[in-house]
PDB file of N, CA and C in Angstrom:
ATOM      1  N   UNK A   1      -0.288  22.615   5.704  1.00  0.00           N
ATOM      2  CA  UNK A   1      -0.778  21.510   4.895  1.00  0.00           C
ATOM      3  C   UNK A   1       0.386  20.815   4.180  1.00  0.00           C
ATOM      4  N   UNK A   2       1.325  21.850   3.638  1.00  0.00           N
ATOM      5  CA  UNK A   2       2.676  20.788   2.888  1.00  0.00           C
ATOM      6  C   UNK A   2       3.523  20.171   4.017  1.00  0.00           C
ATOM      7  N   UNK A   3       3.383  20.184   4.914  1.00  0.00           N
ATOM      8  CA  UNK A   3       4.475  19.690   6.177  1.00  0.00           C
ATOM      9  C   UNK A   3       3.587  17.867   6.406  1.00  0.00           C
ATOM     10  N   UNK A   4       2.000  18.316   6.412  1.00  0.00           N
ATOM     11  CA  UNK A   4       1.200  16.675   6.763  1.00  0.00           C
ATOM     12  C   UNK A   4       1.354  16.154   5.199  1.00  0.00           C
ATOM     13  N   UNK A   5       1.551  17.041   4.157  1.00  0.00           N
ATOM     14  CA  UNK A   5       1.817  16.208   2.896  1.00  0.00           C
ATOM     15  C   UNK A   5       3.015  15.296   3.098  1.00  0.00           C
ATOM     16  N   UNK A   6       4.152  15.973   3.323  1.00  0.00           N
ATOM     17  CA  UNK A   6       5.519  15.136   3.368  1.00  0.00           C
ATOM     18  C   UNK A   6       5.522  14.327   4.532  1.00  0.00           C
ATOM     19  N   UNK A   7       4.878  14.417   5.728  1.00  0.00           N
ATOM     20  CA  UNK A   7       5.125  13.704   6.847  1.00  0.00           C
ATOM     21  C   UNK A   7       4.567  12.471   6.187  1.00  0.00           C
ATOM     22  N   UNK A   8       3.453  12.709   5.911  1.00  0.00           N
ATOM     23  CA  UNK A   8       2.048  11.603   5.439  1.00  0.00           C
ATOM     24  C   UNK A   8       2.825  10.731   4.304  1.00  0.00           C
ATOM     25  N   UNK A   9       3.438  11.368   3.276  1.00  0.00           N
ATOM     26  CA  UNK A   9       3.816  10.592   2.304  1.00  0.00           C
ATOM     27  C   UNK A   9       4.945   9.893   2.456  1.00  0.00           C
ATOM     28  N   UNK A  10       5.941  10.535   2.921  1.00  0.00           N
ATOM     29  CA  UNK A  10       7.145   9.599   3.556  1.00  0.00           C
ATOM     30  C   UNK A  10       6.988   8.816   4.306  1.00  0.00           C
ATOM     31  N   UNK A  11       5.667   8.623   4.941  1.00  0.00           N
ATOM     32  CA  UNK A  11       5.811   7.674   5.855  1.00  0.00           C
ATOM     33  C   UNK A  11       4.837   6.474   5.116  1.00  0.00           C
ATOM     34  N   UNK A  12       3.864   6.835   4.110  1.00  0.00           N
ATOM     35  CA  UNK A  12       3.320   5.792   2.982  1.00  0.00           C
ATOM     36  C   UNK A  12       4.534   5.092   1.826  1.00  0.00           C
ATOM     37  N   UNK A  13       5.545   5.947   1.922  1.00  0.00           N
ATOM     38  CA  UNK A  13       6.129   5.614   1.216  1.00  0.00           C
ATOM     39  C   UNK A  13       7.375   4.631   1.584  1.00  0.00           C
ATOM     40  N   UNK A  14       7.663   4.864   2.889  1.00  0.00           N
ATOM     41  CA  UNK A  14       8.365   3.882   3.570  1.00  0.00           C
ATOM     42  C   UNK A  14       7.677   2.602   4.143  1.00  0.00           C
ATOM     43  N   UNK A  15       6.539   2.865   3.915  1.00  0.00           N
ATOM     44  CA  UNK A  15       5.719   1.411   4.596  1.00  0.00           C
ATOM     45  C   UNK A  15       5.627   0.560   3.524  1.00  0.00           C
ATOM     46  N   UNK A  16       5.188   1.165   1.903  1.00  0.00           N
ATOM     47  CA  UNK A  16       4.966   0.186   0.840  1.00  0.00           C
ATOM     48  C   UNK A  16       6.300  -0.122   0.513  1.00  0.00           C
ATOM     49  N   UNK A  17       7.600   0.252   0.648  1.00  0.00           N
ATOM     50  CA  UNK A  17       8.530  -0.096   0.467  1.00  0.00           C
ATOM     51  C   UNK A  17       8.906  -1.164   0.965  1.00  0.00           C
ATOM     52  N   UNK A  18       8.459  -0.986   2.872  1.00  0.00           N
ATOM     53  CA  UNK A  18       8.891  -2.362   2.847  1.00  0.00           C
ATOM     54  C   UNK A  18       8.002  -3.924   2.888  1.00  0.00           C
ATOM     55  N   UNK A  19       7.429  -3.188   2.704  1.00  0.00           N
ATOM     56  CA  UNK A  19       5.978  -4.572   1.997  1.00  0.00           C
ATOM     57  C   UNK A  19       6.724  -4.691   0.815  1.00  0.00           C
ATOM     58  N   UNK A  20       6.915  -4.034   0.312  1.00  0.00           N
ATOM     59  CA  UNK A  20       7.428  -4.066  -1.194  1.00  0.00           C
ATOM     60  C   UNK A  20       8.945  -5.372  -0.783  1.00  0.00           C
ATOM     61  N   UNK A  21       9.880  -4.888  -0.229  1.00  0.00           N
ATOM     62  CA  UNK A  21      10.956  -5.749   0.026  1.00  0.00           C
ATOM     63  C   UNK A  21      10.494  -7.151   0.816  1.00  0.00           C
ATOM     64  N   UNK A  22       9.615  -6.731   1.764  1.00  0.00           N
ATOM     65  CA  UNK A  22       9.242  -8.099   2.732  1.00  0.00           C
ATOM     66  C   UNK A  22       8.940  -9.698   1.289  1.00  0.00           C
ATOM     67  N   UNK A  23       7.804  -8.578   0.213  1.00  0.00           N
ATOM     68  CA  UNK A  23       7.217  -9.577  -0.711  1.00  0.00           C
ATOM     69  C   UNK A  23       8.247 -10.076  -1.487  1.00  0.00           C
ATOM     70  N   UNK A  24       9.363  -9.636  -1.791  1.00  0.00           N
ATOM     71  CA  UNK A  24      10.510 -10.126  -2.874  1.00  0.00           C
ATOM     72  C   UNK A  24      10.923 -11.452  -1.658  1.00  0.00           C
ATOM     73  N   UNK A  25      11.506 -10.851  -0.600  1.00  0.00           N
ATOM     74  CA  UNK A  25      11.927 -12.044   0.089  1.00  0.00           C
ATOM     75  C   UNK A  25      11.203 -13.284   0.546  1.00  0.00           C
ATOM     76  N   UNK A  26       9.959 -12.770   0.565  1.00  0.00           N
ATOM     77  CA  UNK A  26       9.378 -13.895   0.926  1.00  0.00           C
ATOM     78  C   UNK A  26       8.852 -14.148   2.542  1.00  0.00           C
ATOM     79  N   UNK A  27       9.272 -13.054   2.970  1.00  0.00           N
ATOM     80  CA  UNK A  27       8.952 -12.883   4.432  1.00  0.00           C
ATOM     81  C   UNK A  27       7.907 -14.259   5.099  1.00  0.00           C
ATOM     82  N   UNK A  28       8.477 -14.506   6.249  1.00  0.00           N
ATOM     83  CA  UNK A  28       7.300 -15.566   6.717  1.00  0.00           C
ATOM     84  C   UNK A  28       5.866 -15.083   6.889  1.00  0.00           C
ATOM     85  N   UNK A  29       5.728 -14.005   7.647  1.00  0.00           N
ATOM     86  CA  UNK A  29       4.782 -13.471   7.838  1.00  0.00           C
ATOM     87  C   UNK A  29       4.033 -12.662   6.911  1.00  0.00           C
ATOM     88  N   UNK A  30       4.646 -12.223   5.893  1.00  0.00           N
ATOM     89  CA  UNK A  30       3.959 -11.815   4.301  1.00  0.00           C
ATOM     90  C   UNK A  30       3.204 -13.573   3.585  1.00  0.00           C
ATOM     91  N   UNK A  31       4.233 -14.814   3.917  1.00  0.00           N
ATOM     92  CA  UNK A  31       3.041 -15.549   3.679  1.00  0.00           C
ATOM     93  C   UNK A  31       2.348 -16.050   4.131  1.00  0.00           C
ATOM     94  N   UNK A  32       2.521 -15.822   5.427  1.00  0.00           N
ATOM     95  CA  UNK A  32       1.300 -16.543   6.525  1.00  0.00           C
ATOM     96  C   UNK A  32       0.249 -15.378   6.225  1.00  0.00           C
ATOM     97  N   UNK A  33       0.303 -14.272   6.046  1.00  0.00           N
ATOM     98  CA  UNK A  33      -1.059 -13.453   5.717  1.00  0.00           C
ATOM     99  C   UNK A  33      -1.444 -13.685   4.509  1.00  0.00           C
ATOM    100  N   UNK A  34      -0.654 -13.628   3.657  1.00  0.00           N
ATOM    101  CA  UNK A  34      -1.169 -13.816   2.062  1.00  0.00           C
ATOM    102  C   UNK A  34      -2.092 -15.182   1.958  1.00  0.00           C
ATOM    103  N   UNK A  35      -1.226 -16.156   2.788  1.00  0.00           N
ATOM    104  CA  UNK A  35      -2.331 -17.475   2.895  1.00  0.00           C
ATOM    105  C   UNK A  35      -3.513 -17.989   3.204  1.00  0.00           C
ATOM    106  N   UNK A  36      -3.614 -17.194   4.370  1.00  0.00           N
ATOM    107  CA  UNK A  36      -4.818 -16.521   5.273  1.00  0.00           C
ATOM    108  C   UNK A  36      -6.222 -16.306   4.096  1.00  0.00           C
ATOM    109  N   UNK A  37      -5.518 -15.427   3.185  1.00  0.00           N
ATOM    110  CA  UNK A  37      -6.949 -14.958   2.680  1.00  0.00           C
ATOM    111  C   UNK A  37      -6.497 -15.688   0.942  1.00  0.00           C
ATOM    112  N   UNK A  38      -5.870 -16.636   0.769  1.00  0.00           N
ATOM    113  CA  UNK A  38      -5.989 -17.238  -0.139  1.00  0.00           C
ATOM    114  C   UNK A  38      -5.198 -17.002  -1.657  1.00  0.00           C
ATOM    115  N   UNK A  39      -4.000 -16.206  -1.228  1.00  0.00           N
ATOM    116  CA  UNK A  39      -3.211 -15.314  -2.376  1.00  0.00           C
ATOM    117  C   UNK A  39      -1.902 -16.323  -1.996  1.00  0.00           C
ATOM    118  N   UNK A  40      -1.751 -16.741  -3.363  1.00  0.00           N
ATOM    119  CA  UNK A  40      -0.225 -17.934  -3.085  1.00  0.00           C
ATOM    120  C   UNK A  40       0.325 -17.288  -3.327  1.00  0.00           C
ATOM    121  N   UNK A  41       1.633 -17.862  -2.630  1.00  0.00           N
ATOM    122  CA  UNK A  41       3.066 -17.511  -2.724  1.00  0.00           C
ATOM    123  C   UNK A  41       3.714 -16.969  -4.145  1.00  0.00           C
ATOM    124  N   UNK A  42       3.183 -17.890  -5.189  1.00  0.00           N
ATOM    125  CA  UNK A  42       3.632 -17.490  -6.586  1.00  0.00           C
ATOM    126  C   UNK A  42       3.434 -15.265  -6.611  1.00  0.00           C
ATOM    127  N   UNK A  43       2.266 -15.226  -6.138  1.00  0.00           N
ATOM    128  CA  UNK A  43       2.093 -14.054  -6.678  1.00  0.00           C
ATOM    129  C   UNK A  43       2.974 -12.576  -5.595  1.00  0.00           C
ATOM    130  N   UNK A  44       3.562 -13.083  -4.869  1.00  0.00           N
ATOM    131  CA  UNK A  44       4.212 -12.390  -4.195  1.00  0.00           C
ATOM    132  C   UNK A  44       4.640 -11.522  -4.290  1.00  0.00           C
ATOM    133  N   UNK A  45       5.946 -11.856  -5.938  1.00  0.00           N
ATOM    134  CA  UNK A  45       6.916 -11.052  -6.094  1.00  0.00           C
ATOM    135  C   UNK A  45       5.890  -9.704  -7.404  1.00  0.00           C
ATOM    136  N   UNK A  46       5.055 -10.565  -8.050  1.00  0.00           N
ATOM    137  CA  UNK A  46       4.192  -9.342  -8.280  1.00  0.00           C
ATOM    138  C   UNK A  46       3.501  -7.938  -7.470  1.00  0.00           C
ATOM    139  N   UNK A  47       3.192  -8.504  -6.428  1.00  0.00           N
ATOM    140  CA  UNK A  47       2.845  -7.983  -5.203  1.00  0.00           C
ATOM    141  C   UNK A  47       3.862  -6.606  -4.963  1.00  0.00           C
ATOM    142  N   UNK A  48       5.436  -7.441  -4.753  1.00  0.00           N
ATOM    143  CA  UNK A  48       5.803  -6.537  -4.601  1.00  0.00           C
ATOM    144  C   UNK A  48       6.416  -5.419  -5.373  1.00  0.00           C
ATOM    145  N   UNK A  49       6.076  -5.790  -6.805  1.00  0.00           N
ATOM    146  CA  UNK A  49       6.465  -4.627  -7.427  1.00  0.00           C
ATOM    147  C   UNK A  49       5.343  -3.388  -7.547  1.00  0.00           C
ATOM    148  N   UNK A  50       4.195  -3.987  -7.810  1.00  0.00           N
ATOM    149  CA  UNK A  50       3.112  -3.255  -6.903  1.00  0.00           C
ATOM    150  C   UNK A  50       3.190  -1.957  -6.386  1.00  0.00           C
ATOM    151  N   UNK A  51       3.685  -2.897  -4.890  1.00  0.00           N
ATOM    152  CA  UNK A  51       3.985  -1.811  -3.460  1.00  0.00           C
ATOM    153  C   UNK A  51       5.140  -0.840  -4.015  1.00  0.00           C
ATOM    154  N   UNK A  52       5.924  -1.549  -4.640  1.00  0.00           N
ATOM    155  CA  UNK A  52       7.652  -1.156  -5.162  1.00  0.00           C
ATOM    156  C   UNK A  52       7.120   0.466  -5.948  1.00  0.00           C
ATOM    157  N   UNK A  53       6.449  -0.075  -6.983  1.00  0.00           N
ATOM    158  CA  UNK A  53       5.779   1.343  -7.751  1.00  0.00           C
ATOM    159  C   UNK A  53       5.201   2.178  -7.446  1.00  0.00           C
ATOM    160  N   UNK A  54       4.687   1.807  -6.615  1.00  0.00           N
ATOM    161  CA  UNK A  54       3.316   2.912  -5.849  1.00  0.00           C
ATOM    162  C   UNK A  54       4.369   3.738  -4.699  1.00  0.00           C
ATOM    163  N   UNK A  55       5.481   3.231  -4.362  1.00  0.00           N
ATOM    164  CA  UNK A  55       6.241   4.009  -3.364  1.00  0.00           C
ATOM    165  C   UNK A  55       6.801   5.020  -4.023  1.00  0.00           C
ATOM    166  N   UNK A  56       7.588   4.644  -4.676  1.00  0.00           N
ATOM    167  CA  UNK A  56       8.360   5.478  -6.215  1.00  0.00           C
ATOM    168  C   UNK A  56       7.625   6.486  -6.836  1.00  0.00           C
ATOM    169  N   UNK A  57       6.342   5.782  -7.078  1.00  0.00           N
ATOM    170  CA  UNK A  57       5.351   7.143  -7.780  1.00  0.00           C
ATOM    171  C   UNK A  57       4.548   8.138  -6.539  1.00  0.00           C
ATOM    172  N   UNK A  58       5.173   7.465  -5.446  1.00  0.00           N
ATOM    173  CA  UNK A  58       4.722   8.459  -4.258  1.00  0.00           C
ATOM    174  C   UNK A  58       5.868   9.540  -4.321  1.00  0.00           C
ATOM    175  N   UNK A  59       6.677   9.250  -4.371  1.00  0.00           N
ATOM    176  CA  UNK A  59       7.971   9.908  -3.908  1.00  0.00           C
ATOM    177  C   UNK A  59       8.386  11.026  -5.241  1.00  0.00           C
ATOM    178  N   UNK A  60       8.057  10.634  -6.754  1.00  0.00           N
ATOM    179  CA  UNK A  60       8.121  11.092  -7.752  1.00  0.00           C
ATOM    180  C   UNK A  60       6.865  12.078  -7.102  1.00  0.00           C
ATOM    181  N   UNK A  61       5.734  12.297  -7.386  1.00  0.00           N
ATOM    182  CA  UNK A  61       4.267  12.816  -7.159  1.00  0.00           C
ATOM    183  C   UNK A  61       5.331  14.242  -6.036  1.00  0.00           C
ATOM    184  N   UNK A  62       6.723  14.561  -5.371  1.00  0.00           N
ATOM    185  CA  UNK A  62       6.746  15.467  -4.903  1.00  0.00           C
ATOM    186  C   UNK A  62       7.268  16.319  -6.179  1.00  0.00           C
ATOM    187  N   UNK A  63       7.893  15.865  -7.154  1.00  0.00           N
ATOM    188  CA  UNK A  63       8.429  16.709  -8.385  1.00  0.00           C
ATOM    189  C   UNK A  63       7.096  16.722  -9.103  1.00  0.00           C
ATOM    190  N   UNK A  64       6.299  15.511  -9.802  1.00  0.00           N
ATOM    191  CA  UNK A  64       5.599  15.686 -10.715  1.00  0.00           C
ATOM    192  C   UNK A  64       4.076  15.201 -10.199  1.00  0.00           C
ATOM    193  N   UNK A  65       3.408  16.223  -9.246  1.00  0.00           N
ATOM    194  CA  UNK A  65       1.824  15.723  -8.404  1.00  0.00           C
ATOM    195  C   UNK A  65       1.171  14.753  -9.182  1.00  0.00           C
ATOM    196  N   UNK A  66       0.675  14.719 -10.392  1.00  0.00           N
ATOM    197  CA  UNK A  66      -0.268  14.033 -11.224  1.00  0.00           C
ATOM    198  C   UNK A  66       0.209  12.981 -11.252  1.00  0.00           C
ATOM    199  N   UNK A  67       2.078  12.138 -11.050  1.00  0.00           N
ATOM    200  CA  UNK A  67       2.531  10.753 -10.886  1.00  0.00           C
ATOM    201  C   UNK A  67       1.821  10.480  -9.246  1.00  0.00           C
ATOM    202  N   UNK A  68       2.379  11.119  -8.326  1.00  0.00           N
ATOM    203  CA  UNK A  68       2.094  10.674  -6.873  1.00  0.00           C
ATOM    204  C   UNK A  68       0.187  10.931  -6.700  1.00  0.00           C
ATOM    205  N   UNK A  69      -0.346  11.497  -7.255  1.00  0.00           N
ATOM    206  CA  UNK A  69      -2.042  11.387  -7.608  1.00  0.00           C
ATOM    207  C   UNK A  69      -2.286  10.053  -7.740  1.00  0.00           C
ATOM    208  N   UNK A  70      -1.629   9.469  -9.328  1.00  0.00           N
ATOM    209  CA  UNK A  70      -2.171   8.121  -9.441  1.00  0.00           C
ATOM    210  C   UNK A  70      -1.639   6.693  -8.772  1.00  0.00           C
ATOM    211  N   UNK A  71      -0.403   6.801  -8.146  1.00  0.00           N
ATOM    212  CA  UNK A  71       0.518   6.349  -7.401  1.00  0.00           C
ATOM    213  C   UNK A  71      -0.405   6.003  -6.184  1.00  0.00           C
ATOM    214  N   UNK A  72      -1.538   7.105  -5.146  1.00  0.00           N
ATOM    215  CA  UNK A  72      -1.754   7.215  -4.487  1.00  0.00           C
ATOM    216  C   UNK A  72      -3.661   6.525  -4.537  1.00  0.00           C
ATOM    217  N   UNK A  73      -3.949   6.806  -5.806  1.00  0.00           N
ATOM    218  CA  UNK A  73      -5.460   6.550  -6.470  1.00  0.00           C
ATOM    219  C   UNK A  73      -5.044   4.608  -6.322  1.00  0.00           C
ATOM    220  N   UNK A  74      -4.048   4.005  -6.726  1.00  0.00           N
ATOM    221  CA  UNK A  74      -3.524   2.943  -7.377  1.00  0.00           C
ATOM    222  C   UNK A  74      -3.565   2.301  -5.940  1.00  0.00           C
ATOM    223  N   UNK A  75      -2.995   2.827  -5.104  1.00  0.00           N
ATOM    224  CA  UNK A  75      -2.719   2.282  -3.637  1.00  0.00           C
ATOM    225  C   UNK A  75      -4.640   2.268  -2.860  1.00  0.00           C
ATOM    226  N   UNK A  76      -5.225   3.182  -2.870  1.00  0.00           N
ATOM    227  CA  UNK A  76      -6.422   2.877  -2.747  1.00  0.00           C
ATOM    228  C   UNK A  76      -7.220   2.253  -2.787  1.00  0.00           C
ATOM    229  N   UNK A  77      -6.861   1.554  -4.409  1.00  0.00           N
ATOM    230  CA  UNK A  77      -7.542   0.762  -4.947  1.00  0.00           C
ATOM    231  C   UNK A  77      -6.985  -0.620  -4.758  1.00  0.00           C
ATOM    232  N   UNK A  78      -5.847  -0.732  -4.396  1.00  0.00           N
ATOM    233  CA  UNK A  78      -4.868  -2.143  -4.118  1.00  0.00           C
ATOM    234  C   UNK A  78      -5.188  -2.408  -2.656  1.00  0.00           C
ATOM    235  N   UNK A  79      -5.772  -1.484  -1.743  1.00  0.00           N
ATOM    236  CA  UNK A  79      -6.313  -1.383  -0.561  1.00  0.00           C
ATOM    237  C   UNK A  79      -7.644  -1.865   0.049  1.00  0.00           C
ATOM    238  N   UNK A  80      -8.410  -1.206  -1.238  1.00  0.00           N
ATOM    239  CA  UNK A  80      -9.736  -1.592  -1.024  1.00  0.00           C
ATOM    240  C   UNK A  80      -9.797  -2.831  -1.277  1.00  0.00           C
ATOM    241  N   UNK A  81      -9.483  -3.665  -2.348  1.00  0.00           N
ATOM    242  CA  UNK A  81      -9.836  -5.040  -2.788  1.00  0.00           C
ATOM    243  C   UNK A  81      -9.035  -5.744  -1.862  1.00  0.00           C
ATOM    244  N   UNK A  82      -7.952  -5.230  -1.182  1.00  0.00           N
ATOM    245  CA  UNK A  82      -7.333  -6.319   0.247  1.00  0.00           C
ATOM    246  C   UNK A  82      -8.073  -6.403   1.488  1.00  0.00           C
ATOM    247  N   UNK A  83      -8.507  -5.149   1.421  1.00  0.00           N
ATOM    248  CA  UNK A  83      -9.750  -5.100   2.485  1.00  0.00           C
ATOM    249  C   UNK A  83     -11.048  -6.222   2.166  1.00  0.00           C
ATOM    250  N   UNK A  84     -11.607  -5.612   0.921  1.00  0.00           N
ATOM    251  CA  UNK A  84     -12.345  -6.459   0.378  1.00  0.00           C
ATOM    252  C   UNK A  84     -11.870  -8.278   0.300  1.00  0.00           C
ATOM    253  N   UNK A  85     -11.373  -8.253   0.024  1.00  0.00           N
ATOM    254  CA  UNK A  85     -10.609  -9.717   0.347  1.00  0.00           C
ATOM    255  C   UNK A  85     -10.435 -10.259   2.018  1.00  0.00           C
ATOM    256  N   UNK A  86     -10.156  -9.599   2.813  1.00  0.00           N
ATOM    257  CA  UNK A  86     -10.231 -10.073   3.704  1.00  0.00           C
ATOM    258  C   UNK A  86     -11.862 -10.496   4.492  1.00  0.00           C
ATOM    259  N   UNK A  87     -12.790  -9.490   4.375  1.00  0.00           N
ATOM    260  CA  UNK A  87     -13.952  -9.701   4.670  1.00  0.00           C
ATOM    261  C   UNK A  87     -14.650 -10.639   3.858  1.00  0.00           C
ATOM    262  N   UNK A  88     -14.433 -11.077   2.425  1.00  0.00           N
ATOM    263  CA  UNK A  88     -15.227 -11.869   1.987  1.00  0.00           C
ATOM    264  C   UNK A  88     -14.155 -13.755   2.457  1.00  0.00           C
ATOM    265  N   UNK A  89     -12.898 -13.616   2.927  1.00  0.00           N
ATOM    266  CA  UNK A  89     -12.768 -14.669   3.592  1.00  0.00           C
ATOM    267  C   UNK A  89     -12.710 -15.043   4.993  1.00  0.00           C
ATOM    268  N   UNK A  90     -13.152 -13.756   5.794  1.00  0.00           N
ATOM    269  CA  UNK A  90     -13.787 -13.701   6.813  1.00  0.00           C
ATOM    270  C   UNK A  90     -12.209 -13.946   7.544  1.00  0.00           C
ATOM    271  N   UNK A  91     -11.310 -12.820   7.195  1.00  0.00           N
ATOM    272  CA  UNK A  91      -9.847 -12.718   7.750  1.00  0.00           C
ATOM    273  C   UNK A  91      -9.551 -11.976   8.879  1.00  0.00           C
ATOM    274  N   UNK A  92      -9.810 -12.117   9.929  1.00  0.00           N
ATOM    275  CA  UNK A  92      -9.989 -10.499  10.545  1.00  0.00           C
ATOM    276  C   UNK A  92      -9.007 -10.033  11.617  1.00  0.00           C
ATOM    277  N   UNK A  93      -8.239 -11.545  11.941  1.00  0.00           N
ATOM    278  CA  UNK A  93      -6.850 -11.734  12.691  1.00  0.00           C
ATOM    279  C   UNK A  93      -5.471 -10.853  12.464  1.00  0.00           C
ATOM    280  N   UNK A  94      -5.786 -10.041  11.248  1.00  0.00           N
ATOM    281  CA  UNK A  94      -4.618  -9.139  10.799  1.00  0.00           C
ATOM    282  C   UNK A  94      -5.615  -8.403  10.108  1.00  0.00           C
ATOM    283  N   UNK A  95      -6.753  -8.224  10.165  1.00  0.00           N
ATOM    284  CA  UNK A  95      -7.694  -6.777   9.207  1.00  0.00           C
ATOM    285  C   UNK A  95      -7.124  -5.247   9.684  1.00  0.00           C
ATOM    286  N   UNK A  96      -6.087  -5.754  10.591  1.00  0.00           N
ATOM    287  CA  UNK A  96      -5.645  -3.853  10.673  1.00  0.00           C
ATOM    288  C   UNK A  96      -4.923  -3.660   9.900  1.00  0.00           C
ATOM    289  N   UNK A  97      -3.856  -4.403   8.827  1.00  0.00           N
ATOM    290  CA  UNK A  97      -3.281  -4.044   8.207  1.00  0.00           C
ATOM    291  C   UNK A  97      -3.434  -3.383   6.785  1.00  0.00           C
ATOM    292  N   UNK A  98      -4.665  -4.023   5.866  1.00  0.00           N
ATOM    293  CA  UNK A  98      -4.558  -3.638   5.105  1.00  0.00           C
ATOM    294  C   UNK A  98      -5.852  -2.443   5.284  1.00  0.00           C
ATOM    295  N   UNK A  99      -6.363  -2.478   6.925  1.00  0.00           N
ATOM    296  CA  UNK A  99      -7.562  -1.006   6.820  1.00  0.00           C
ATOM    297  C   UNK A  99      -6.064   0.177   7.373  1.00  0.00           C
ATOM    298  N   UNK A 100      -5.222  -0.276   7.957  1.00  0.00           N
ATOM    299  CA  UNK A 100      -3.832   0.851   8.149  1.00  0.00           C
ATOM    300  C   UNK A 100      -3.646   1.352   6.981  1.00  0.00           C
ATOM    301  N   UNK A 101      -3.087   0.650   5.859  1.00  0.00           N
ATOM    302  CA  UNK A 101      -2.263   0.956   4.583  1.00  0.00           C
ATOM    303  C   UNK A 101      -3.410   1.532   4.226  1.00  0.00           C
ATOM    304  N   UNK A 102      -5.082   1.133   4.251  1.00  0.00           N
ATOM    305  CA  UNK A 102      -6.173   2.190   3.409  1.00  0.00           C
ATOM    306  C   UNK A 102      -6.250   3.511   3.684  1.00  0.00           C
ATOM    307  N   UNK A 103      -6.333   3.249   5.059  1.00  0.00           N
ATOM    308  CA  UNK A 103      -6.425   4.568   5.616  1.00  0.00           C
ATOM    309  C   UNK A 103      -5.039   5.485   5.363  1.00  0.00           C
ATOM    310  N   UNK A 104      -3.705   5.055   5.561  1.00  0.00           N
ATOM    311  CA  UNK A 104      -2.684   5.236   4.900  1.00  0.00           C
ATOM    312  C   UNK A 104      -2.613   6.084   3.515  1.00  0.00           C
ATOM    313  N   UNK A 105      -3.347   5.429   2.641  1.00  0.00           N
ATOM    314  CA  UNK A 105      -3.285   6.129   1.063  1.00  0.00           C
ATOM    315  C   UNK A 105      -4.478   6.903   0.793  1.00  0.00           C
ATOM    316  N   UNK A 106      -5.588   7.104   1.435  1.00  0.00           N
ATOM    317  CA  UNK A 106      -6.804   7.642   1.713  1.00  0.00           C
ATOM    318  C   UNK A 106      -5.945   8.965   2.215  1.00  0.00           C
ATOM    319  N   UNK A 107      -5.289   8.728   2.922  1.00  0.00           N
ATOM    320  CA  UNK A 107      -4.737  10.139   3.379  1.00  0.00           C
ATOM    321  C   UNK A 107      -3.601  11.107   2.746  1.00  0.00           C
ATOM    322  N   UNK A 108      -2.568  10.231   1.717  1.00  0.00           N
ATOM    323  CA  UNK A 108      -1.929  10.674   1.157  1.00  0.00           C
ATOM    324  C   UNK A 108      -2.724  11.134   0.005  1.00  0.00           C
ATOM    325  N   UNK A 109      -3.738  10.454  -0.828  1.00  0.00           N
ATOM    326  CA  UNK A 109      -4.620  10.932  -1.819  1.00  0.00           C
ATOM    327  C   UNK A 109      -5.138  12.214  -1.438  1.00  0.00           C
ATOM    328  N   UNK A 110      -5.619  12.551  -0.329  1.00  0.00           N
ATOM    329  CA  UNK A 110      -6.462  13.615  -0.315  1.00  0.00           C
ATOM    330  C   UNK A 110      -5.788  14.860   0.148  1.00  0.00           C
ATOM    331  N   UNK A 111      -4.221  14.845   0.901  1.00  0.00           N
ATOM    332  CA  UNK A 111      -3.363  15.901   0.947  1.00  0.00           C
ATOM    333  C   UNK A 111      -2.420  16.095  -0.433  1.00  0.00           C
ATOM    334  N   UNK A 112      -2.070  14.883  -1.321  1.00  0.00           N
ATOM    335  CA  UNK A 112      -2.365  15.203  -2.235  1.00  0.00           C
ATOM    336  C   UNK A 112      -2.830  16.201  -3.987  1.00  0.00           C
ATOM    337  N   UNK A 113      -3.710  15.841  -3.701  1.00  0.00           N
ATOM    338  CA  UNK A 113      -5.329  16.552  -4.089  1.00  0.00           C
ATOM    339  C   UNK A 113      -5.559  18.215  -3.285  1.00  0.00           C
ATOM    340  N   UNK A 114      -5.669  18.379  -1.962  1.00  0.00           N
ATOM    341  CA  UNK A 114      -5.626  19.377  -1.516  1.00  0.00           C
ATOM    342  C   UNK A 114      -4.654  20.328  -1.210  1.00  0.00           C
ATOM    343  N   UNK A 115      -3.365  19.842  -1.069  1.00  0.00           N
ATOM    344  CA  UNK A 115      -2.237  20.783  -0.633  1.00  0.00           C
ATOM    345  C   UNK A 115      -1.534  21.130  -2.361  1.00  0.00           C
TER     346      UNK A 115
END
């Protein structure tokens, strides 16, 4: 179980990272999706501190569990409402991404929690 913890989390933690970097730069394709479902450009670099924190408090959560718990609760919830966002603008041309990253932190939450 601690081996799918670290596989699982290093690899959540390298993905919000680079969402996290894509959003500082400005990536084309971070705003052709963000546009998609109606999130301007302004809010980007918020965005990516976001992702930025939630990686960090993933990566912290291996010294101190109860940071990478809420790190991981936080990503869930930044998941669900992107999900949620995409279905209520009827986005579905890239809906694997933010049901990847759910399923993504759905899984780090619950090894987590269990290991």
């Amino acid at each position: 179980m601690l081996v799918a913890l670290v596989v699982v989390t290093v690899i959540a933690i390298a993905a919000n990272a680079v969402e996290s970097v894509a959003n500082f730069m400005g990536a084309a394709w971070v705003k052709r999706n963000s546009r998609a479902v109606g999130v301007p450009d302004s809010w980007l670099p918020f965005l990516g501190v976001v992702k930025g924190a939630a990686a960090l408090g993933l990566a912290a959560g291996f010294v101190w569990r109860p940071l990478g718990v809420a790190a991981a609760v936080g990503l869930v919830v930044f998941f669900v409402l992107a999900t949620a966002l995409h279905v209520k603008e009827r986005v579905f041309h890239n809906f694997s991404g933010p049901l990847g990253f759910l399923a993504l932190s759905v899984a780090v939450l619950w090894l987590m929690i269990a290991a």
